[in-house]
PDB file of N, CA and C in Angstrom:
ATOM      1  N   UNK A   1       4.011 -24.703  14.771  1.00  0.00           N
ATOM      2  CA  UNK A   1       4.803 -23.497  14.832  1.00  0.00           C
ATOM      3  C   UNK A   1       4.109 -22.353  14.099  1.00  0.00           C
ATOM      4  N   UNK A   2       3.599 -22.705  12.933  1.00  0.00           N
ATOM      5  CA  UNK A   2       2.641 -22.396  12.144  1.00  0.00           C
ATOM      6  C   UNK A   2       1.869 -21.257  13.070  1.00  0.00           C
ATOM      7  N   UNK A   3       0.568 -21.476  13.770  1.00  0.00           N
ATOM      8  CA  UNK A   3      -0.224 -21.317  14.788  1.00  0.00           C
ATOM      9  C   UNK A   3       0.663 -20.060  15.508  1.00  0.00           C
ATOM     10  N   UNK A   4       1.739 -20.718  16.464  1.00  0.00           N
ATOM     11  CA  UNK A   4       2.116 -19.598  17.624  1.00  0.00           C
ATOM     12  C   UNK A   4       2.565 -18.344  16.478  1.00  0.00           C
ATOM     13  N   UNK A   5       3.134 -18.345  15.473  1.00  0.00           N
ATOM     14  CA  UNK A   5       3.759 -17.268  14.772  1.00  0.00           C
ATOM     15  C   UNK A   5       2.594 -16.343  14.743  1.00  0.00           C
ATOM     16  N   UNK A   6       1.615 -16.834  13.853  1.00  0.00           N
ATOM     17  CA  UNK A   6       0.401 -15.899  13.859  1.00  0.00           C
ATOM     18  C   UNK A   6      -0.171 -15.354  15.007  1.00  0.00           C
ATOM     19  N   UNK A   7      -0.730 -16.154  15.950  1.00  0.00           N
ATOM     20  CA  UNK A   7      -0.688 -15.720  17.397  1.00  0.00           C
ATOM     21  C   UNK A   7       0.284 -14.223  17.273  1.00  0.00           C
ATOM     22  N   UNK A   8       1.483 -14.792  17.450  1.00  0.00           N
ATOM     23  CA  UNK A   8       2.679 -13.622  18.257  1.00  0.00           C
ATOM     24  C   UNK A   8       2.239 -12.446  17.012  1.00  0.00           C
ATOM     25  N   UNK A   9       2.292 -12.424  15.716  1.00  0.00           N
ATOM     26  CA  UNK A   9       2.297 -11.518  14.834  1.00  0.00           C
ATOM     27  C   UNK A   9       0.552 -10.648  15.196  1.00  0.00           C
ATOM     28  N   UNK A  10      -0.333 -11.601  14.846  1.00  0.00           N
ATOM     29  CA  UNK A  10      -1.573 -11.210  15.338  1.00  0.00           C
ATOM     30  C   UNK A  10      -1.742 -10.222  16.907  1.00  0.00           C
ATOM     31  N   UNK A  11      -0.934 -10.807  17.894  1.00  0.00           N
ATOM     32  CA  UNK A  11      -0.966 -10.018  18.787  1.00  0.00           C
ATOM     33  C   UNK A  11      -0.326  -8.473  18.627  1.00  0.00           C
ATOM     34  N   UNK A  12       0.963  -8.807  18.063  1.00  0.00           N
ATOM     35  CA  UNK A  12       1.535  -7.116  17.681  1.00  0.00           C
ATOM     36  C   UNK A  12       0.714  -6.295  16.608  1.00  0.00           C
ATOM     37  N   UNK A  13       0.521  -7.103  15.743  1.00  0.00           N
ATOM     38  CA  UNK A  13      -0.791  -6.170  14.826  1.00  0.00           C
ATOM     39  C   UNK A  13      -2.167  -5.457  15.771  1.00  0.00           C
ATOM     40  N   UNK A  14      -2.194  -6.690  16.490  1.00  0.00           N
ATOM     41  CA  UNK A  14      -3.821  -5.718  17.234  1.00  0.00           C
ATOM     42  C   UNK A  14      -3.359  -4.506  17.726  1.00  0.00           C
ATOM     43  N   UNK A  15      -2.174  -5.178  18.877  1.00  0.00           N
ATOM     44  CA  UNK A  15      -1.424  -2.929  19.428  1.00  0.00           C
ATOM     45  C   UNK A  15      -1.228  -2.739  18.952  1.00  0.00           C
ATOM     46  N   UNK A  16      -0.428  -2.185  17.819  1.00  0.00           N
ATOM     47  CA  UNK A  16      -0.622  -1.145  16.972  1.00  0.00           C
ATOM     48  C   UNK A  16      -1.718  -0.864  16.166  1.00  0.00           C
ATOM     49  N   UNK A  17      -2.847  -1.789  15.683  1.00  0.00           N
ATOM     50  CA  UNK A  17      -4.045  -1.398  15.071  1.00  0.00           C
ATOM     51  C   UNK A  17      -4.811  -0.406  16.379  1.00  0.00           C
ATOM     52  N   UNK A  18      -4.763  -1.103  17.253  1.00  0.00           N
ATOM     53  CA  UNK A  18      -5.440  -0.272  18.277  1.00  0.00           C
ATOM     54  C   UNK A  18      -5.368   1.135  19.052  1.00  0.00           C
ATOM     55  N   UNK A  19      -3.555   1.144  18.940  1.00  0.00           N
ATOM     56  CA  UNK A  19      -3.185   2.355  18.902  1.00  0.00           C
ATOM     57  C   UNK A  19      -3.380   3.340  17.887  1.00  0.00           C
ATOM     58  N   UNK A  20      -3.450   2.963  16.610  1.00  0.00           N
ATOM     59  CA  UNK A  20      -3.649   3.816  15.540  1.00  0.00           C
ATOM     60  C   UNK A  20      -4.316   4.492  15.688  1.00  0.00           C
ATOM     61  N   UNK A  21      -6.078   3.583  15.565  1.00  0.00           N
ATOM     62  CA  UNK A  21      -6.796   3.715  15.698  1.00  0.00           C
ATOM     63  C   UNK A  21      -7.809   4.262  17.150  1.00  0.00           C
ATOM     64  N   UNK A  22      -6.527   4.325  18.024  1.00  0.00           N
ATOM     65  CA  UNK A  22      -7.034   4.748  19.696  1.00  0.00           C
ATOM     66  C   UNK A  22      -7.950   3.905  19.982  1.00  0.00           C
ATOM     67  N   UNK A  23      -8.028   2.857  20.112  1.00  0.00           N
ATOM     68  CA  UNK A  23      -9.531   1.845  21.066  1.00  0.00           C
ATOM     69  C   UNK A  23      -8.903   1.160  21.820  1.00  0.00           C
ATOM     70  N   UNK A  24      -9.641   1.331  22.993  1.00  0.00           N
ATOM     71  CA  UNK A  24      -9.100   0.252  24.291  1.00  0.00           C
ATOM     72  C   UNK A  24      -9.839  -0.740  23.836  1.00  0.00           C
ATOM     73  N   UNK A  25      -8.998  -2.262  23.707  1.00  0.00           N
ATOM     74  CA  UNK A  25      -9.776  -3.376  24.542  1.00  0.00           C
ATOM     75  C   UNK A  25      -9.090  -4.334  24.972  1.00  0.00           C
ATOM     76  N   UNK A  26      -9.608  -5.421  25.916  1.00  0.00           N
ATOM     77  CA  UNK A  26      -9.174  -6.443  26.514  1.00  0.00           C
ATOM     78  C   UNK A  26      -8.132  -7.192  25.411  1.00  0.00           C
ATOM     79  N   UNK A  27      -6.845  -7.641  25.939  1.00  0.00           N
ATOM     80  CA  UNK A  27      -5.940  -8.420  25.589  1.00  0.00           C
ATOM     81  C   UNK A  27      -6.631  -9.661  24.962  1.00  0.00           C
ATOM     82  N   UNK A  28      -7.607 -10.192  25.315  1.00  0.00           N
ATOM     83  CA  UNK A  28      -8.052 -10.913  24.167  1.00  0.00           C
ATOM     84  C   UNK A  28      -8.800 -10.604  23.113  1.00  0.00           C
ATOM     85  N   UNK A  29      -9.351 -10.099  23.417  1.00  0.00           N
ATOM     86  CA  UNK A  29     -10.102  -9.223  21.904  1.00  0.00           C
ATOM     87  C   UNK A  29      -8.704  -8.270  21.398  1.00  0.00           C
ATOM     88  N   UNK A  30      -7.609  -7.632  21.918  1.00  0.00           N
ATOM     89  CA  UNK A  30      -6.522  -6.949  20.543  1.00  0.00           C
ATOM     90  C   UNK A  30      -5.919  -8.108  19.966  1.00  0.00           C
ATOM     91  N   UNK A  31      -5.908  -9.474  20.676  1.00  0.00           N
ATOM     92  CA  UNK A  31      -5.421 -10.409  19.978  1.00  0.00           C
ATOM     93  C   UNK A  31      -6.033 -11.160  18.884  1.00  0.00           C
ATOM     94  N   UNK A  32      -7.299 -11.373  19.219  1.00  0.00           N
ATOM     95  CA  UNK A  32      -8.393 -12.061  18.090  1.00  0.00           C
ATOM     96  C   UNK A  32      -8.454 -11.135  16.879  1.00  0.00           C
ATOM     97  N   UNK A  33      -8.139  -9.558  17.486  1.00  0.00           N
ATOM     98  CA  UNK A  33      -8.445  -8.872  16.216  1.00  0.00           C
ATOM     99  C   UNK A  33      -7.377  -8.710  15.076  1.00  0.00           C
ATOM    100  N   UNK A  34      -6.337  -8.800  15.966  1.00  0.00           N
ATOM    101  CA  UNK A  34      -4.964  -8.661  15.293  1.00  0.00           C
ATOM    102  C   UNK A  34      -4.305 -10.305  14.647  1.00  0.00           C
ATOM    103  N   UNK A  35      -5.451 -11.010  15.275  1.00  0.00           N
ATOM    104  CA  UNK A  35      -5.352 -12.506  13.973  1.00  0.00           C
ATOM    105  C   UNK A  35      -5.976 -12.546  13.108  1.00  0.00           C
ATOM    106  N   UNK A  36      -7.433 -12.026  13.109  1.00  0.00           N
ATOM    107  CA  UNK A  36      -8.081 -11.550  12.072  1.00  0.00           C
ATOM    108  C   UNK A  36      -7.753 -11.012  10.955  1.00  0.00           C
ATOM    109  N   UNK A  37      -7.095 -10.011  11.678  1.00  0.00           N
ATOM    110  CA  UNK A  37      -6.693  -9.045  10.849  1.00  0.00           C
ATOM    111  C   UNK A  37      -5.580  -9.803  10.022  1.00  0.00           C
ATOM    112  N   UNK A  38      -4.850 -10.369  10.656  1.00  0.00           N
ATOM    113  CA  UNK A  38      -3.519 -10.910   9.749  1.00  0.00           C
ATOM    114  C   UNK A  38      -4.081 -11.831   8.739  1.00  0.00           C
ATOM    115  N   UNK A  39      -5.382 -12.539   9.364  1.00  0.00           N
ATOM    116  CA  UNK A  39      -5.410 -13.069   8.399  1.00  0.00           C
ATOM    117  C   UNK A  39      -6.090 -12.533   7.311  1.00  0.00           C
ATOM    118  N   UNK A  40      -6.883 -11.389   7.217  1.00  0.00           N
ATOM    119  CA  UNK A  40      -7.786 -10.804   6.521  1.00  0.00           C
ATOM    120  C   UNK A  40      -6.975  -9.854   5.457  1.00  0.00           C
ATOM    121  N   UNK A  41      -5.954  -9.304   6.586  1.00  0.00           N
ATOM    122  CA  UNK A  41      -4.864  -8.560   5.404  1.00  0.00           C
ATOM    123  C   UNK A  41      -3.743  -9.724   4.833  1.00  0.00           C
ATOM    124  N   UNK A  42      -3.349 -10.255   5.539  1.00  0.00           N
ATOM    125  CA  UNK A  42      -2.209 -10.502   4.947  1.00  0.00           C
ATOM    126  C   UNK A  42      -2.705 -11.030   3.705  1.00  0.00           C
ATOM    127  N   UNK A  43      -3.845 -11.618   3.517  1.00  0.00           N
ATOM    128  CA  UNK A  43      -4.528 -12.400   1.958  1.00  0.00           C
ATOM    129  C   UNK A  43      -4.613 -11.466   0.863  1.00  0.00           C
ATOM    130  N   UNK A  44      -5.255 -10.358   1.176  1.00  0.00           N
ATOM    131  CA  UNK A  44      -5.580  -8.711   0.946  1.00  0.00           C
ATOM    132  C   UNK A  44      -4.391  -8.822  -0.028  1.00  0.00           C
ATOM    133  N   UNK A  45      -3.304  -8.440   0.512  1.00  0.00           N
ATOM    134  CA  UNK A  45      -1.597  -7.859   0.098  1.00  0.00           C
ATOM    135  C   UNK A  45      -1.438  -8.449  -0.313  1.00  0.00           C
ATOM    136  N   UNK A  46      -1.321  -9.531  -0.379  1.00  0.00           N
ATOM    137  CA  UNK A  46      -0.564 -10.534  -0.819  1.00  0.00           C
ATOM    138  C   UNK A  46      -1.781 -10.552  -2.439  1.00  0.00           C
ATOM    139  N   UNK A  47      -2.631 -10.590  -2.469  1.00  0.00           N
ATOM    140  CA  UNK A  47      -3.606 -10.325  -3.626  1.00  0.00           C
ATOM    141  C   UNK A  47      -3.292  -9.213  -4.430  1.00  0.00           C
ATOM    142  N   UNK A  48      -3.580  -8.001  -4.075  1.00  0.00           N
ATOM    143  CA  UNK A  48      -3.474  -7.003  -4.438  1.00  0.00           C
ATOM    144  C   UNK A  48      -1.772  -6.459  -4.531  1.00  0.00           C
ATOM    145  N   UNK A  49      -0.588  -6.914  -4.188  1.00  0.00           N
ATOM    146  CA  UNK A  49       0.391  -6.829  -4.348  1.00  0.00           C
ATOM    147  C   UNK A  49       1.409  -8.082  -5.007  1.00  0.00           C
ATOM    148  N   UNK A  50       0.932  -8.446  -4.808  1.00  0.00           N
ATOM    149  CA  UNK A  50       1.822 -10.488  -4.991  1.00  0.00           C
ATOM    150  C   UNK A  50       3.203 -10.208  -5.081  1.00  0.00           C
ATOM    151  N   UNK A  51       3.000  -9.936  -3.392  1.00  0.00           N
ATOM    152  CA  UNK A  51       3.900  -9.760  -2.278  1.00  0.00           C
ATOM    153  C   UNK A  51       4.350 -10.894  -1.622  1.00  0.00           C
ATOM    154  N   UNK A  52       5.494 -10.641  -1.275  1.00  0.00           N
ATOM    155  CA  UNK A  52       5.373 -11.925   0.245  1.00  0.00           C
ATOM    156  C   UNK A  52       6.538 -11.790   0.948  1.00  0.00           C
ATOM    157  N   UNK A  53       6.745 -12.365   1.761  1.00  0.00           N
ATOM    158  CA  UNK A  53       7.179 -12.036   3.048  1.00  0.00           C
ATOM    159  C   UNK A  53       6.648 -11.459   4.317  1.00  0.00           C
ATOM    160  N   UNK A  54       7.488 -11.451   5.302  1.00  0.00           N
ATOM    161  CA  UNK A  54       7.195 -11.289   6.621  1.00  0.00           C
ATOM    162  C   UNK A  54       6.647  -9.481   6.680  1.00  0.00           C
ATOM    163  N   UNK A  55       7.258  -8.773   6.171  1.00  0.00           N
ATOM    164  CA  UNK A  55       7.243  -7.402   6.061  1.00  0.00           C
ATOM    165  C   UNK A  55       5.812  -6.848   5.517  1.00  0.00           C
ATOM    166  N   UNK A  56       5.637  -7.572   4.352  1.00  0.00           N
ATOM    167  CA  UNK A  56       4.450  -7.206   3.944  1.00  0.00           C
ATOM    168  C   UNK A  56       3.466  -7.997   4.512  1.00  0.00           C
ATOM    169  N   UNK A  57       3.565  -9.444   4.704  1.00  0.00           N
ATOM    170  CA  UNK A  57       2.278  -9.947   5.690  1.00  0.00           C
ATOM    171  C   UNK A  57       2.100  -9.409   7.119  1.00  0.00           C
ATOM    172  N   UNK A  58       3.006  -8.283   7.826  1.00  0.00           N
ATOM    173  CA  UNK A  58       3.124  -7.983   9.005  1.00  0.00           C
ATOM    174  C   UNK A  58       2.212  -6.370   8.490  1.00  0.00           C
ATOM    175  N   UNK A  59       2.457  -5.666   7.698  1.00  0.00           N
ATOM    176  CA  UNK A  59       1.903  -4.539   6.906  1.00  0.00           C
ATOM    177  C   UNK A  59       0.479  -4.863   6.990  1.00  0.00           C
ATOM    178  N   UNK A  60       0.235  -6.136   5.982  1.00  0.00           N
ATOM    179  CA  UNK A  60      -1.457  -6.430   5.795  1.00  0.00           C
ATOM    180  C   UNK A  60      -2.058  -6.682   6.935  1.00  0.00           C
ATOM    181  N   UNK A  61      -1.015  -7.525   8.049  1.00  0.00           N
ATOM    182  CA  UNK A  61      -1.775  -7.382   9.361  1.00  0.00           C
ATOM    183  C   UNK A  61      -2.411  -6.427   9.889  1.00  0.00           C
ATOM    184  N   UNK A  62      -1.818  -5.480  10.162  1.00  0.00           N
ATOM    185  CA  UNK A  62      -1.807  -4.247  10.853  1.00  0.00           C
ATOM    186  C   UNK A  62      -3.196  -3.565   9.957  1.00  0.00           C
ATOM    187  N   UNK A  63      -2.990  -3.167   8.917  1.00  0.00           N
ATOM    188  CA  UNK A  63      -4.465  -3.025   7.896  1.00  0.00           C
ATOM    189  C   UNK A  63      -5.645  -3.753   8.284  1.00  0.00           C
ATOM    190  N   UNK A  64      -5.390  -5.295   7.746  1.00  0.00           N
ATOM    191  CA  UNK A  64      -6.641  -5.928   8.545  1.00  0.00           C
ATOM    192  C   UNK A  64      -6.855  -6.273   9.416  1.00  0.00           C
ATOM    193  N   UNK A  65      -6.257  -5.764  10.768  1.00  0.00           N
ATOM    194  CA  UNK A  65      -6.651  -5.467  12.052  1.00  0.00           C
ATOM    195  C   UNK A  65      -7.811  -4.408  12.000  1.00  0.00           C
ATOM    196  N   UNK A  66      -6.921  -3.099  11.800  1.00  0.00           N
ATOM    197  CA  UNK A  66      -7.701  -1.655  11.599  1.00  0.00           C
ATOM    198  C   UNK A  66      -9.073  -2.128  10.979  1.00  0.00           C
ATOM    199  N   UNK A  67      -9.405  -2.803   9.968  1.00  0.00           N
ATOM    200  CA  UNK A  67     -10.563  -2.794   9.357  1.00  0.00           C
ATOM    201  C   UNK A  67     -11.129  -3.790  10.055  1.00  0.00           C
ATOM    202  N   UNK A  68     -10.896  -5.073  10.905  1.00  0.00           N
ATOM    203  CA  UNK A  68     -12.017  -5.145  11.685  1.00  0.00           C
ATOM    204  C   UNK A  68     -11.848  -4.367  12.685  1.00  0.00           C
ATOM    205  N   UNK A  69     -11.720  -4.004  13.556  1.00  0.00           N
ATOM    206  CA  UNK A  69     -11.642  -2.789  14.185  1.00  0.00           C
ATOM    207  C   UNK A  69     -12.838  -1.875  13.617  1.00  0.00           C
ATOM    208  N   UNK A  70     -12.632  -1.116  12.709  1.00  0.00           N
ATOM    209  CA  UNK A  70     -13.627  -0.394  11.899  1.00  0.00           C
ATOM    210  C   UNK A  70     -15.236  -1.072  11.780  1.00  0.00           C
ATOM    211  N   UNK A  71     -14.642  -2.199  11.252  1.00  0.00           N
ATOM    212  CA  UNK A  71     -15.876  -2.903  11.338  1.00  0.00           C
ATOM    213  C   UNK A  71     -16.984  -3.083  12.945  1.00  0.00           C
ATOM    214  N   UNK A  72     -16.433  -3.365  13.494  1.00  0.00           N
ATOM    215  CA  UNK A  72     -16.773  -3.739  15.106  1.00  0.00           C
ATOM    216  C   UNK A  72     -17.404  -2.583  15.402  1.00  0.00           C
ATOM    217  N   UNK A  73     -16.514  -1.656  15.231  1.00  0.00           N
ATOM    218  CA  UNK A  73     -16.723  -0.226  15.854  1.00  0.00           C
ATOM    219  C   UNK A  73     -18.420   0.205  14.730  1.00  0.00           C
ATOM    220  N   UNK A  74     -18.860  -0.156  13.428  1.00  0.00           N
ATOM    221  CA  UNK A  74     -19.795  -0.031  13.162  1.00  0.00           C
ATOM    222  C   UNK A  74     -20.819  -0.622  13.692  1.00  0.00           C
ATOM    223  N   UNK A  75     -20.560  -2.121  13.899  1.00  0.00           N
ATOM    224  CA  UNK A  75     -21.756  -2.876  13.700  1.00  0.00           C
ATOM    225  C   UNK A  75     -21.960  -2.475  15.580  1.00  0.00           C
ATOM    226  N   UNK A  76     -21.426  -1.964  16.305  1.00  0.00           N
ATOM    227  CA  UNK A  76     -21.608  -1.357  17.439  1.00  0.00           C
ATOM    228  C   UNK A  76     -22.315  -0.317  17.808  1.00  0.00           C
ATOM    229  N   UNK A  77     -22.553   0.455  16.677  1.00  0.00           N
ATOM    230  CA  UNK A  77     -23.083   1.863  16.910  1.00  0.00           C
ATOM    231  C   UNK A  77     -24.616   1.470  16.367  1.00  0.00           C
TER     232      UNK A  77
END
């Protein structure tokens, strides 16, 4: 259950990271990024805040989406 949550959360983090940030990409790449990201932020926040819950691990998602995102978008250019 574990798994699909992140999935589903990871997927809503990538659209809106992507929207933020305006970048098109394929439904599997906003999803990989927006698991990434959850997992990259939600550790983040939860560090730097010692936070928890759904609210704020859904927050750090969305953050560490954007920053790989950012990232990608460098190591691209």
């Amino acid at each position: 259950m574990h798994i699909l949550f992140l999935l589903i959360i990871g997927a809503a983090a990538g659209f809106l990271a992507t929207r933020v940030m305006r970048v098109e990409m394929s439904t599997l790449a906003t999803v990989m990024v927006g698991v990434a990201g959850a997992l990259i932020g939600g550790l983040v926040i939860r560090l730097l805040l010692a936070a928890t819950g759904a609210v704020a691990g859904f927050v750090g998602a969305i953050l560490g989406a954007m920053i790989v995102i950012w990232v990608v978008q460098q190591l691209r250019s």
